[in-house]
PDB file of N, CA and C in Angstrom:
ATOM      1  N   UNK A   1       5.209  -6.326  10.081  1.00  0.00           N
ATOM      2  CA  UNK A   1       5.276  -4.902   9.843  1.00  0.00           C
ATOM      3  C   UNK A   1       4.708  -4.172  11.051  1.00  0.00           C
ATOM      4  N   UNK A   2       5.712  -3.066  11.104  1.00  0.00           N
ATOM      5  CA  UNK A   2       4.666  -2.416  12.431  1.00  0.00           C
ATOM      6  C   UNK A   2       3.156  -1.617  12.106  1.00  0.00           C
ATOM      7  N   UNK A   3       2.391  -1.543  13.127  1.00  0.00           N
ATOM      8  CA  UNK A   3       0.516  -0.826  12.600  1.00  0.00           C
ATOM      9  C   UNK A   3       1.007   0.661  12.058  1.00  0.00           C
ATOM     10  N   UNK A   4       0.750   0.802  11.400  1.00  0.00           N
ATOM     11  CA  UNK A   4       0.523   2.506  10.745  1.00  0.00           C
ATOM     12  C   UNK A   4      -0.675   2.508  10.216  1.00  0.00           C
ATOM     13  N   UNK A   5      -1.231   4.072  10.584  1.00  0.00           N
ATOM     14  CA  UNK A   5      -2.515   4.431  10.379  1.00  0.00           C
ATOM     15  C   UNK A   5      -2.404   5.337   9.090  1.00  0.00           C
ATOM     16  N   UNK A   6      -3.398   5.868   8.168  1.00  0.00           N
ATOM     17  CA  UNK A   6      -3.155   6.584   6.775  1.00  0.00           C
ATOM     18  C   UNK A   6      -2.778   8.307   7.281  1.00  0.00           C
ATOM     19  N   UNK A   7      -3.254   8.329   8.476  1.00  0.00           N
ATOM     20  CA  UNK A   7      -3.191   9.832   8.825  1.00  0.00           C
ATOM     21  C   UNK A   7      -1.654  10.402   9.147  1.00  0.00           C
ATOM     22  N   UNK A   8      -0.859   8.906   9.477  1.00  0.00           N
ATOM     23  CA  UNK A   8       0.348   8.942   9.919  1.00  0.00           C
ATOM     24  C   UNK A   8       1.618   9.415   8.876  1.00  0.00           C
ATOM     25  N   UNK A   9       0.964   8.138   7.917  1.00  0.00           N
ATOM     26  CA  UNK A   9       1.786   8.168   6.555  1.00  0.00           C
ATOM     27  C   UNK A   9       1.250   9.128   5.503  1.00  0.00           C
ATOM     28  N   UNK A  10       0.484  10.084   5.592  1.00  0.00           N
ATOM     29  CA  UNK A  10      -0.042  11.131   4.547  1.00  0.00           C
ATOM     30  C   UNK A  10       0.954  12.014   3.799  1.00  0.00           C
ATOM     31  N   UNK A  11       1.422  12.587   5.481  1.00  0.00           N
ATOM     32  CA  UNK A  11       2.498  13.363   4.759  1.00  0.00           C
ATOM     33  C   UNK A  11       3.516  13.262   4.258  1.00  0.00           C
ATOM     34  N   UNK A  12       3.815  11.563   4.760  1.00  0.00           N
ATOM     35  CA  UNK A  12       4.931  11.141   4.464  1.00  0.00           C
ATOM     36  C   UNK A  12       5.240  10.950   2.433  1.00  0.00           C
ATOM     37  N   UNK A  13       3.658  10.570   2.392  1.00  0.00           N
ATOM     38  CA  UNK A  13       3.661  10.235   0.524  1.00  0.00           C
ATOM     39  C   UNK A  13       2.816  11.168  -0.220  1.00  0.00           C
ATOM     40  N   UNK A  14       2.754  12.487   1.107  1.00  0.00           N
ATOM     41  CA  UNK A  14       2.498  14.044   0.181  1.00  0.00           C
ATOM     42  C   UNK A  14       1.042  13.352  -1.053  1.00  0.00           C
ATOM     43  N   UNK A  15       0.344  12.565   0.034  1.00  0.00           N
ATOM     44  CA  UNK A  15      -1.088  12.309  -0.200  1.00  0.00           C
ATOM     45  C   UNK A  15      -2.335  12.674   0.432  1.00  0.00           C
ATOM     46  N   UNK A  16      -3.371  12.742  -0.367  1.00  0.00           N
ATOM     47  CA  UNK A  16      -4.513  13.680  -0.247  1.00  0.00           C
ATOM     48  C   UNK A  16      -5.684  11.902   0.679  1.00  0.00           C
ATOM     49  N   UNK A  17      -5.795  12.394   2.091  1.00  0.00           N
ATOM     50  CA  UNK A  17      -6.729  11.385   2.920  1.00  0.00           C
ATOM     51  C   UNK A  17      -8.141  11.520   2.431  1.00  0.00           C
ATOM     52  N   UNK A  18      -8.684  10.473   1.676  1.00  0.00           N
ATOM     53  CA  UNK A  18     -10.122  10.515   1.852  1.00  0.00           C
ATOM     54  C   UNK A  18     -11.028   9.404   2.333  1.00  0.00           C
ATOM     55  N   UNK A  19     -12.022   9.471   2.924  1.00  0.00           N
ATOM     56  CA  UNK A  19     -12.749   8.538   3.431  1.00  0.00           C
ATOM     57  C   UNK A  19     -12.408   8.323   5.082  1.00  0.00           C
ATOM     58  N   UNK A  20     -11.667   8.963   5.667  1.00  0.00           N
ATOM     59  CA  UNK A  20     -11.993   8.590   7.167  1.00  0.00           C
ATOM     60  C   UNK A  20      -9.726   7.949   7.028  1.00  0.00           C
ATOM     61  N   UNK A  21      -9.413   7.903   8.453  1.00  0.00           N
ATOM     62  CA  UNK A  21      -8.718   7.338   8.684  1.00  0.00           C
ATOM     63  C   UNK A  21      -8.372   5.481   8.827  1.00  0.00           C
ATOM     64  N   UNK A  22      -7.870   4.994   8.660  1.00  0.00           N
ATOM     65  CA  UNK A  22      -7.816   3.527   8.945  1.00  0.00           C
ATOM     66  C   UNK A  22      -6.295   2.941   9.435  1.00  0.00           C
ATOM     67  N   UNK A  23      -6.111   1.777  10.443  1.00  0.00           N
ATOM     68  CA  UNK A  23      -4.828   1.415  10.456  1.00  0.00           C
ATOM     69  C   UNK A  23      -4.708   0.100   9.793  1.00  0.00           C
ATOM     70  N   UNK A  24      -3.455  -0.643   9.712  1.00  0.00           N
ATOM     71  CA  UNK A  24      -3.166  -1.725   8.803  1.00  0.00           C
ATOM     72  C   UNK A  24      -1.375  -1.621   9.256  1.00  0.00           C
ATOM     73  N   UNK A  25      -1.732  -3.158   9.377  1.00  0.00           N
ATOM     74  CA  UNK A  25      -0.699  -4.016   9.181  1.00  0.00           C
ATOM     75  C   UNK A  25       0.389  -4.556   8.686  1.00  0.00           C
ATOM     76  N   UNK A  26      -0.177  -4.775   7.187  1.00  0.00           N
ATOM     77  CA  UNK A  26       0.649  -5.023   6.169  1.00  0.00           C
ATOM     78  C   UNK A  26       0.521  -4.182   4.822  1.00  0.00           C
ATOM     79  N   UNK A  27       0.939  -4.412   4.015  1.00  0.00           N
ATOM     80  CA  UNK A  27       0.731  -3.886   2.665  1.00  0.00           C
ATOM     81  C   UNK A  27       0.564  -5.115   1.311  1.00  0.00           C
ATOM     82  N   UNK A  28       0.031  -5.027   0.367  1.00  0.00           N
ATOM     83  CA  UNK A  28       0.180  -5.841  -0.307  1.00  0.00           C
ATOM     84  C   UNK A  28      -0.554  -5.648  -2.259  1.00  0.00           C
ATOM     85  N   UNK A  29       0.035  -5.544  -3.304  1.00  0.00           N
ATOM     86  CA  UNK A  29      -0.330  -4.833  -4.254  1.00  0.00           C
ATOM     87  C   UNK A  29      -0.880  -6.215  -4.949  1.00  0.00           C
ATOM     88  N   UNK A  30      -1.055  -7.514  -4.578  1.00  0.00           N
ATOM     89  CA  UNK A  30      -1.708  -8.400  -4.904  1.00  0.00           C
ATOM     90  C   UNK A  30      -2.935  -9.083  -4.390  1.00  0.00           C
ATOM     91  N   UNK A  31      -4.029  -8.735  -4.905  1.00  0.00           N
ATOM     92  CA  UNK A  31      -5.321  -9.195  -4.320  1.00  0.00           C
ATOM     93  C   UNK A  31      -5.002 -10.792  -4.192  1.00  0.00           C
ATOM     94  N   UNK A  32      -4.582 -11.661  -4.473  1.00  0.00           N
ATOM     95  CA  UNK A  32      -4.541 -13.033  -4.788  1.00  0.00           C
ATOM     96  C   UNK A  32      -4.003 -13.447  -3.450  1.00  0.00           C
ATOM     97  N   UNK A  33      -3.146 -12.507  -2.458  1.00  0.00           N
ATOM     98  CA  UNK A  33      -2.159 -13.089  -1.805  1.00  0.00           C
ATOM     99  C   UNK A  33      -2.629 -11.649  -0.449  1.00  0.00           C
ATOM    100  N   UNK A  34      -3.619 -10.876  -0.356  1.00  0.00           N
ATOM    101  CA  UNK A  34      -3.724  -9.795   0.252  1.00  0.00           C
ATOM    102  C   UNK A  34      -4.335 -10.631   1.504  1.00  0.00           C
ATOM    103  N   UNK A  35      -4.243 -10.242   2.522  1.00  0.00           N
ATOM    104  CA  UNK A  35      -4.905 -10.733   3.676  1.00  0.00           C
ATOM    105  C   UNK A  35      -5.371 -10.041   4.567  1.00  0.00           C
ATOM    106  N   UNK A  36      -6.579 -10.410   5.510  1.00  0.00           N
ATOM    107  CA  UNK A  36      -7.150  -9.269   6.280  1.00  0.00           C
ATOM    108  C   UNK A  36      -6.944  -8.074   7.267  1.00  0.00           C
ATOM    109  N   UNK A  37      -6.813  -6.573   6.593  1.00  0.00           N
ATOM    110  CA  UNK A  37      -6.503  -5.907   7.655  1.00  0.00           C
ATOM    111  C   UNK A  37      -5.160  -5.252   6.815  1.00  0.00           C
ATOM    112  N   UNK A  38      -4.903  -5.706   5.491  1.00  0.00           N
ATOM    113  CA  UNK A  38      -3.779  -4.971   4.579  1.00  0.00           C
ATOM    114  C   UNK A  38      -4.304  -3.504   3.790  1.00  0.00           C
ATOM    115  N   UNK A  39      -3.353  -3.060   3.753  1.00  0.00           N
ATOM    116  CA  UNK A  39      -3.608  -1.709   2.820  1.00  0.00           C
ATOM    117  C   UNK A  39      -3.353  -2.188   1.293  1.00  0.00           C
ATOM    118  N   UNK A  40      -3.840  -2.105   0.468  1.00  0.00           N
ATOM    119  CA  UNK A  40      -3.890  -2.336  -0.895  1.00  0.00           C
ATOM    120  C   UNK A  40      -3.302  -1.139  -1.720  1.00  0.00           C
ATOM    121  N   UNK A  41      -2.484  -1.436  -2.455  1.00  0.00           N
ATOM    122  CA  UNK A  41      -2.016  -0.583  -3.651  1.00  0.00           C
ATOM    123  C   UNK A  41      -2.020  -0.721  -4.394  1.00  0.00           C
ATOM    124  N   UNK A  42      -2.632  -0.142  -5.737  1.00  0.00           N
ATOM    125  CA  UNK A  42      -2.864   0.038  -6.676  1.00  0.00           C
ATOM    126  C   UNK A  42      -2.174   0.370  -7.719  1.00  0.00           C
ATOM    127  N   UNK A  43      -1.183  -0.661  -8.021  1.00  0.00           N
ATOM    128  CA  UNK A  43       0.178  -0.411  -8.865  1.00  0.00           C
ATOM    129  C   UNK A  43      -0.030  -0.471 -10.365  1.00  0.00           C
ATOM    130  N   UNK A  44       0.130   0.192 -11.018  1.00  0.00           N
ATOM    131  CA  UNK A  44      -0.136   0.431 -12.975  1.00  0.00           C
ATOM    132  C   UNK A  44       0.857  -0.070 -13.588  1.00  0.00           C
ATOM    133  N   UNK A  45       1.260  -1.256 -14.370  1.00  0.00           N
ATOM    134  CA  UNK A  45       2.061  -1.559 -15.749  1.00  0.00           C
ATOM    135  C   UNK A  45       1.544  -1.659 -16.687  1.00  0.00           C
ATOM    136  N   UNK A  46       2.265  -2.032 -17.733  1.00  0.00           N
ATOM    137  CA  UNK A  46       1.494  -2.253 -19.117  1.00  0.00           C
ATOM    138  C   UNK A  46       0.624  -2.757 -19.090  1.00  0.00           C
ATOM    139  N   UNK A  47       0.770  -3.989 -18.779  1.00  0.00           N
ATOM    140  CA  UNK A  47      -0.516  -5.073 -19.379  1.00  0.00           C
ATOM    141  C   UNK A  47      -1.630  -4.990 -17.796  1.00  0.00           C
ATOM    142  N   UNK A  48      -1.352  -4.059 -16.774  1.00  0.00           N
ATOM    143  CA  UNK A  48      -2.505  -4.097 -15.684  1.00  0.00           C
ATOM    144  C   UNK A  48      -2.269  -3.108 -14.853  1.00  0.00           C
ATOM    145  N   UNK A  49      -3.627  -2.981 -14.658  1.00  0.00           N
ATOM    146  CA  UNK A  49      -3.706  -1.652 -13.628  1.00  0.00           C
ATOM    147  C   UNK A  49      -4.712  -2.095 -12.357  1.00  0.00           C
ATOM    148  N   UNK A  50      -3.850  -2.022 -11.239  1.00  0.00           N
ATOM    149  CA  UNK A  50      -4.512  -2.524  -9.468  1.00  0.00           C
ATOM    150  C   UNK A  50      -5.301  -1.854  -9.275  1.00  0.00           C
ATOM    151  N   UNK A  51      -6.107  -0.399  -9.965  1.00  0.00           N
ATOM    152  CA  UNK A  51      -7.089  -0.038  -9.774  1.00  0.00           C
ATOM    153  C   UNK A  51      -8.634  -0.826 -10.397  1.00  0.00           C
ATOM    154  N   UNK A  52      -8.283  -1.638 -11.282  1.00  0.00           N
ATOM    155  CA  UNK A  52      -9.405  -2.529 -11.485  1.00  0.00           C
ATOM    156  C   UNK A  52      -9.663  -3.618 -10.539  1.00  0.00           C
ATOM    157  N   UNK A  53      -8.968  -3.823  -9.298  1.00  0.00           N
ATOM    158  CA  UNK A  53      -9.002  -4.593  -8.525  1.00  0.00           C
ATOM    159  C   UNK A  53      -9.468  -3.669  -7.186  1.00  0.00           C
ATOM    160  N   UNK A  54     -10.097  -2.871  -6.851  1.00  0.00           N
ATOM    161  CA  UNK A  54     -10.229  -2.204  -5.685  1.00  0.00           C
ATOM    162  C   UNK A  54     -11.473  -2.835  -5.526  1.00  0.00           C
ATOM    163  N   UNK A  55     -12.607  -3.404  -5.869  1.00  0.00           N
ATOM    164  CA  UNK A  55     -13.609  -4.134  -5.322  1.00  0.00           C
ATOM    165  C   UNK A  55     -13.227  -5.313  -4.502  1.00  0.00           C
ATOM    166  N   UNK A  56     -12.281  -6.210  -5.019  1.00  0.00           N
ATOM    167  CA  UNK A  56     -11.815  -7.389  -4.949  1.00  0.00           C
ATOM    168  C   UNK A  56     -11.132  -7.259  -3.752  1.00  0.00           C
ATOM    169  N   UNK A  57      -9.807  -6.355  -3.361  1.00  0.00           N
ATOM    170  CA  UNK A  57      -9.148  -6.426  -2.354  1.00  0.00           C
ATOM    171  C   UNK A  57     -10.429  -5.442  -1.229  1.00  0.00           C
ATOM    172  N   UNK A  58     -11.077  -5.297  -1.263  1.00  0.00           N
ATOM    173  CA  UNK A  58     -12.642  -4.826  -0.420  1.00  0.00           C
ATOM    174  C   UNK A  58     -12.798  -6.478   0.131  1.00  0.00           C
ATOM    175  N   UNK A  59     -13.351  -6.729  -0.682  1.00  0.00           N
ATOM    176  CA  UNK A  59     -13.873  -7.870  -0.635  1.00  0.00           C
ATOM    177  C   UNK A  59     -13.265  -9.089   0.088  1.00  0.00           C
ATOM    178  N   UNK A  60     -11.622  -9.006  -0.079  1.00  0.00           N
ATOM    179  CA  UNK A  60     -10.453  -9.844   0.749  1.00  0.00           C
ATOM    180  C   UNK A  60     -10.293  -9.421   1.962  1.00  0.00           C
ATOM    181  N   UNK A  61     -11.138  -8.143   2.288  1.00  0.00           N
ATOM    182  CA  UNK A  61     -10.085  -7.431   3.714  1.00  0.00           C
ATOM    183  C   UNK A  61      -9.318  -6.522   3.629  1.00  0.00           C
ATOM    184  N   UNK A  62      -9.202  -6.052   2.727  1.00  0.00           N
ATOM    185  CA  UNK A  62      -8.176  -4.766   2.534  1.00  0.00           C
ATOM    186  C   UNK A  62      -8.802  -3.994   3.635  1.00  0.00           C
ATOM    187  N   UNK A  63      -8.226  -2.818   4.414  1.00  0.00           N
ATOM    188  CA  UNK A  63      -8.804  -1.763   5.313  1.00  0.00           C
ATOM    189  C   UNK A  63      -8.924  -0.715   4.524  1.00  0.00           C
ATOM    190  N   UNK A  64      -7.709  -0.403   3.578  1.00  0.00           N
ATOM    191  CA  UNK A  64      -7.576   0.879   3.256  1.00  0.00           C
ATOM    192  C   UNK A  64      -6.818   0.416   1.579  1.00  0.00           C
ATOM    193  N   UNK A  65      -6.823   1.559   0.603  1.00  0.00           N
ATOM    194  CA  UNK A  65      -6.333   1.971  -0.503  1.00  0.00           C
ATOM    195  C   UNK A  65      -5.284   3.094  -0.755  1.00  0.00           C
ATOM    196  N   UNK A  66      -4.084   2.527  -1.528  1.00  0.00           N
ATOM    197  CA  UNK A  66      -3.482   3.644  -2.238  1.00  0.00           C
ATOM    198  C   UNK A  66      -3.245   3.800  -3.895  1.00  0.00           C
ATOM    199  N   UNK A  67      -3.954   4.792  -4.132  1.00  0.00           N
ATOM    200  CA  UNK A  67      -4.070   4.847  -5.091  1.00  0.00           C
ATOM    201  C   UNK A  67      -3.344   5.783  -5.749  1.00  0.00           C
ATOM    202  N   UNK A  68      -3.632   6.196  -7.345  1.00  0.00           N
ATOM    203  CA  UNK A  68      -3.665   6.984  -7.933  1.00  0.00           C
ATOM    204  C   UNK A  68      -4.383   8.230  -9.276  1.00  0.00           C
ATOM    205  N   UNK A  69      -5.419   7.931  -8.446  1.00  0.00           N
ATOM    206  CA  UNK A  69      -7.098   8.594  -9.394  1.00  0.00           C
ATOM    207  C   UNK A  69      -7.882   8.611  -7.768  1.00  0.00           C
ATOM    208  N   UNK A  70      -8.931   9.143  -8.435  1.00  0.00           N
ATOM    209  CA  UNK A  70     -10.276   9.765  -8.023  1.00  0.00           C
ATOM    210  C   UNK A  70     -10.425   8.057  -7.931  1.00  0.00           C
ATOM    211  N   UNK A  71     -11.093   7.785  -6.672  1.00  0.00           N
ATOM    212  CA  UNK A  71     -12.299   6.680  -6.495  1.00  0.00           C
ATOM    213  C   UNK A  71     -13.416   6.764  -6.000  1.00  0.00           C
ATOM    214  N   UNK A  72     -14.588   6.124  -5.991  1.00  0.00           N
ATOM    215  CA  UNK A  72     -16.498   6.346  -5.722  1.00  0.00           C
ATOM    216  C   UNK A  72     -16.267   5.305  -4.701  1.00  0.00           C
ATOM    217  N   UNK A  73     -16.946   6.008  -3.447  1.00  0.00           N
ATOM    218  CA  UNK A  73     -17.045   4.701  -2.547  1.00  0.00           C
ATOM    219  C   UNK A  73     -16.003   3.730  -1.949  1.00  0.00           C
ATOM    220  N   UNK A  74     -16.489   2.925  -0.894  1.00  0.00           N
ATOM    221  CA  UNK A  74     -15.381   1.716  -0.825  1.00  0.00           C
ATOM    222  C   UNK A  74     -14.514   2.262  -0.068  1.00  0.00           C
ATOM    223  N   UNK A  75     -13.569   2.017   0.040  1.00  0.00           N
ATOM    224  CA  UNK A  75     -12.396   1.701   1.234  1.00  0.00           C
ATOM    225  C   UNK A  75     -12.054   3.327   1.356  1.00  0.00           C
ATOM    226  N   UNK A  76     -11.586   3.887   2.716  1.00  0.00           N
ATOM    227  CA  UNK A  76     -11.080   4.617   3.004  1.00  0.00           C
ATOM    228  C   UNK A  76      -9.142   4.602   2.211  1.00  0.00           C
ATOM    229  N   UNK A  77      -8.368   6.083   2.092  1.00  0.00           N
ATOM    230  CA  UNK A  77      -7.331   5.731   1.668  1.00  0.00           C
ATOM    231  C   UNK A  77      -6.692   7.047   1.024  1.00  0.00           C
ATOM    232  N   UNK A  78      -5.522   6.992   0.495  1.00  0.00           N
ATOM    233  CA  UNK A  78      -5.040   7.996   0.168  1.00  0.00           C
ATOM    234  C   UNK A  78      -4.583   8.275  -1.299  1.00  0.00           C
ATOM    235  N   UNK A  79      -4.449   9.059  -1.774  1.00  0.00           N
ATOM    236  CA  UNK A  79      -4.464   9.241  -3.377  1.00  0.00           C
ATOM    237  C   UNK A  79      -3.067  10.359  -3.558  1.00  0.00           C
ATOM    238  N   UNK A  80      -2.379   9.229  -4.341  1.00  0.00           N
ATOM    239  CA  UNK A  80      -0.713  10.418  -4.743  1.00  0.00           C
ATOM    240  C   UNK A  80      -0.417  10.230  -6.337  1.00  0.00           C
ATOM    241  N   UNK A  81       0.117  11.058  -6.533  1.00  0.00           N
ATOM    242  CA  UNK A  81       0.588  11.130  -8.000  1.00  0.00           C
ATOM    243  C   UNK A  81       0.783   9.831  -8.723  1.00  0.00           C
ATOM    244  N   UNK A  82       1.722   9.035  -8.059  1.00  0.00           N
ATOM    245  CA  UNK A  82       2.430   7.181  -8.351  1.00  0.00           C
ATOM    246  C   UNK A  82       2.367   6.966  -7.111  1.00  0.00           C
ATOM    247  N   UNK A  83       1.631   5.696  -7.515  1.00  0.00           N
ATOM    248  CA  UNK A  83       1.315   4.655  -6.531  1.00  0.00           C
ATOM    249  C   UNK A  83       3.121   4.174  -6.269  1.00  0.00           C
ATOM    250  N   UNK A  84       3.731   3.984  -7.030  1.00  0.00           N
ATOM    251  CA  UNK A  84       5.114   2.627  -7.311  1.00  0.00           C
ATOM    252  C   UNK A  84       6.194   3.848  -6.467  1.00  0.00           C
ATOM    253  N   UNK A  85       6.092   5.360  -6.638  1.00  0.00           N
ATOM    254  CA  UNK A  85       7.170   5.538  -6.024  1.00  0.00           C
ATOM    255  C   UNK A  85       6.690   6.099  -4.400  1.00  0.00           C
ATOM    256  N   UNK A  86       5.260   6.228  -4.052  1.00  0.00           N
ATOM    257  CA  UNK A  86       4.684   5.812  -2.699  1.00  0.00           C
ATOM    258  C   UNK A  86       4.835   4.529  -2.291  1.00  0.00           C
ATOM    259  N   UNK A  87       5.079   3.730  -2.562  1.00  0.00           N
ATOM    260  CA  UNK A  87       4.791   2.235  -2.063  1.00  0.00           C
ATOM    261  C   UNK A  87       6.528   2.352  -1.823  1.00  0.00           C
ATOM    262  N   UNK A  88       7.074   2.617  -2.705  1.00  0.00           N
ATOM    263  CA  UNK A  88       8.753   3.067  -2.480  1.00  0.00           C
ATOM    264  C   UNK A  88       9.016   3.931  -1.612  1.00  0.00           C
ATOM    265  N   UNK A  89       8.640   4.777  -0.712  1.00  0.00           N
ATOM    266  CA  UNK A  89       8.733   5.849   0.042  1.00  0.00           C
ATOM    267  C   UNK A  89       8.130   4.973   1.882  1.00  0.00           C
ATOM    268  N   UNK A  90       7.218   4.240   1.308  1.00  0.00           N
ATOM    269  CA  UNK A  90       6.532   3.569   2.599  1.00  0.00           C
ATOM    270  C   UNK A  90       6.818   2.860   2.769  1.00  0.00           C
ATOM    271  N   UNK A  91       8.114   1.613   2.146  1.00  0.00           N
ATOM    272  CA  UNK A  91       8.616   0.663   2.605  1.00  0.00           C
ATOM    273  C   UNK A  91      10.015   1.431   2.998  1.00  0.00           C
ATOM    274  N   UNK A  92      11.069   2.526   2.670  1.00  0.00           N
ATOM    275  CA  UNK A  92      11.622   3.230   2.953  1.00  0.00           C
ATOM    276  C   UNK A  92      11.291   3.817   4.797  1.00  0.00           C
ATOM    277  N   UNK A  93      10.494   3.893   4.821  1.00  0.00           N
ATOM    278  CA  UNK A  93       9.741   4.379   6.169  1.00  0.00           C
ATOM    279  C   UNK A  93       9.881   3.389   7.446  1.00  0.00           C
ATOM    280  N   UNK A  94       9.269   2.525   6.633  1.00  0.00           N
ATOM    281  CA  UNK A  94       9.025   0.679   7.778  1.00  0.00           C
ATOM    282  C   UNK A  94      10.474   0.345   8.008  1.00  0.00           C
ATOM    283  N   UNK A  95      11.023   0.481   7.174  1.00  0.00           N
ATOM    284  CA  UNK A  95      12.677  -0.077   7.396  1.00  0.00           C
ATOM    285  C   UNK A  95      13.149   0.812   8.353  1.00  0.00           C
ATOM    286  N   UNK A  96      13.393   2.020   8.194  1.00  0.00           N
ATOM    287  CA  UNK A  96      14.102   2.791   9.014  1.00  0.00           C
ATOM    288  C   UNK A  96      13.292   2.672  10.087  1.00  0.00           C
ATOM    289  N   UNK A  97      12.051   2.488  10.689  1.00  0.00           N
ATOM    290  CA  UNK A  97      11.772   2.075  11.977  1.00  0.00           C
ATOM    291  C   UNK A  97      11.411   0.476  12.888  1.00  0.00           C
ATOM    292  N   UNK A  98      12.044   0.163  11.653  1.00  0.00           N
ATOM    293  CA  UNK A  98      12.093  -1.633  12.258  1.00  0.00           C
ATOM    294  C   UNK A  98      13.288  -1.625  13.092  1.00  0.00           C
ATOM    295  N   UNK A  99      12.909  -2.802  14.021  1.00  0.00           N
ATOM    296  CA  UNK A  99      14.753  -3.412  14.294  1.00  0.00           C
ATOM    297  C   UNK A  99      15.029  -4.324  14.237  1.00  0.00           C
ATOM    298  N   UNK A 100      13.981  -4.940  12.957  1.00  0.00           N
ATOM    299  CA  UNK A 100      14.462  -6.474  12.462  1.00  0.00           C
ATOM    300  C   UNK A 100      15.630  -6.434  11.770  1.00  0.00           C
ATOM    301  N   UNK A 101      16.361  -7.424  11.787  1.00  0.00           N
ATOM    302  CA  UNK A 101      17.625  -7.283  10.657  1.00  0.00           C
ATOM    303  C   UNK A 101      17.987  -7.318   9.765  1.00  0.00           C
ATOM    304  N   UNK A 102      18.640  -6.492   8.696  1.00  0.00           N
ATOM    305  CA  UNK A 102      18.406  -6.587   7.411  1.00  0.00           C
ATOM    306  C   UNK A 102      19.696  -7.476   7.151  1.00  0.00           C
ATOM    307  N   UNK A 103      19.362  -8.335   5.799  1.00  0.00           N
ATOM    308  CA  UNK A 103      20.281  -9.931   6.029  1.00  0.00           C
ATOM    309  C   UNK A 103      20.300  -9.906   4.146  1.00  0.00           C
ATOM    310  N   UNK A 104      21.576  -9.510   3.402  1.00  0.00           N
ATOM    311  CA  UNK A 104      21.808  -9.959   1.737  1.00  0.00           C
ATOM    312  C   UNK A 104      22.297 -10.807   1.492  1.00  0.00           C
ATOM    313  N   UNK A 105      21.807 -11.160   0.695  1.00  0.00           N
ATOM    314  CA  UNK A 105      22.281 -12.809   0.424  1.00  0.00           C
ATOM    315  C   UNK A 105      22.759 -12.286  -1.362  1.00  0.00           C
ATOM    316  N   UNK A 106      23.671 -12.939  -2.013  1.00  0.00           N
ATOM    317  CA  UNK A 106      24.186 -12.378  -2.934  1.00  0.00           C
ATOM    318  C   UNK A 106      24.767 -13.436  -3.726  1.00  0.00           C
ATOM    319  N   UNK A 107      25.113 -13.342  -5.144  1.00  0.00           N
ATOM    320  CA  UNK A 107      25.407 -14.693  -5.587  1.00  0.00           C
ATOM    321  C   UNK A 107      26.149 -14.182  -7.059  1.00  0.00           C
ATOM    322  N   UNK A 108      26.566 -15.181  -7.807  1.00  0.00           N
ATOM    323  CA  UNK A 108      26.867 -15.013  -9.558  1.00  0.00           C
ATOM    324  C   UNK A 108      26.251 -15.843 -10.200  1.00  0.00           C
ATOM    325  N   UNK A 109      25.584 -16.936  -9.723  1.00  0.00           N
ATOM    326  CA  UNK A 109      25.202 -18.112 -10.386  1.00  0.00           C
ATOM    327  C   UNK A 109      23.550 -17.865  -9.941  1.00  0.00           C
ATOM    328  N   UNK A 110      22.671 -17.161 -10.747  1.00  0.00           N
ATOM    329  CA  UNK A 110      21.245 -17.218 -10.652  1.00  0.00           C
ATOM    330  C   UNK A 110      20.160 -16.010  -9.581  1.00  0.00           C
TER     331      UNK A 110
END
């Protein structure tokens, strides 16, 4: 992924910066699989919400947070209405400035 900083992508996901600026690498809405120097998102379904995990991806290396609530402390980051259709807007973003190739693979059987 290319580096983007939160100050870059703010306006892009019409989010409110708090805690200082930070850049990052990757993205990743799974603490289990997050690695150092990722922005963490904080994605809500039924049965779980990635905001109970904002210590944890701290704790992995996360740089920064996107959320959707008020947070105390801890990682610098930005706060928007939905996390799921920001995280949709910021991979929207990375694509249109990559020039890796986009490659579908397509099938009927599975």
């Amino acid at each position: 992924m290319i580096a983007l900083s939160l100050s870059q992508i703010a306006p892009l996901l019409e989010a409110e910066m708090f805690g200082g600026d930070a850049s990052f690498g990757s993205v990743s809405s799974d603490t289990r699989t997050l690695t150092p120097g990722d922005l963490f998102v904080a994605l809500q379904g039924t049965n779980f919400d990635g905001h109970d995990y904002l210590e944890t991806a701290r704790e992995r290396g996360a740089v920064a947070v996107l959320v959707s609530r008020a947070i105390s402390g801890g990682l610098p980051g930005l706060r928007v209405r939905d996390t799921k259709i920001a995280l949709g807007r910021l991979a929207a973003f990375w694509r249109q400035h990559s020039a890796a190739p986009l490659i579908g693979v397509t099938g009927s059987n599975g």
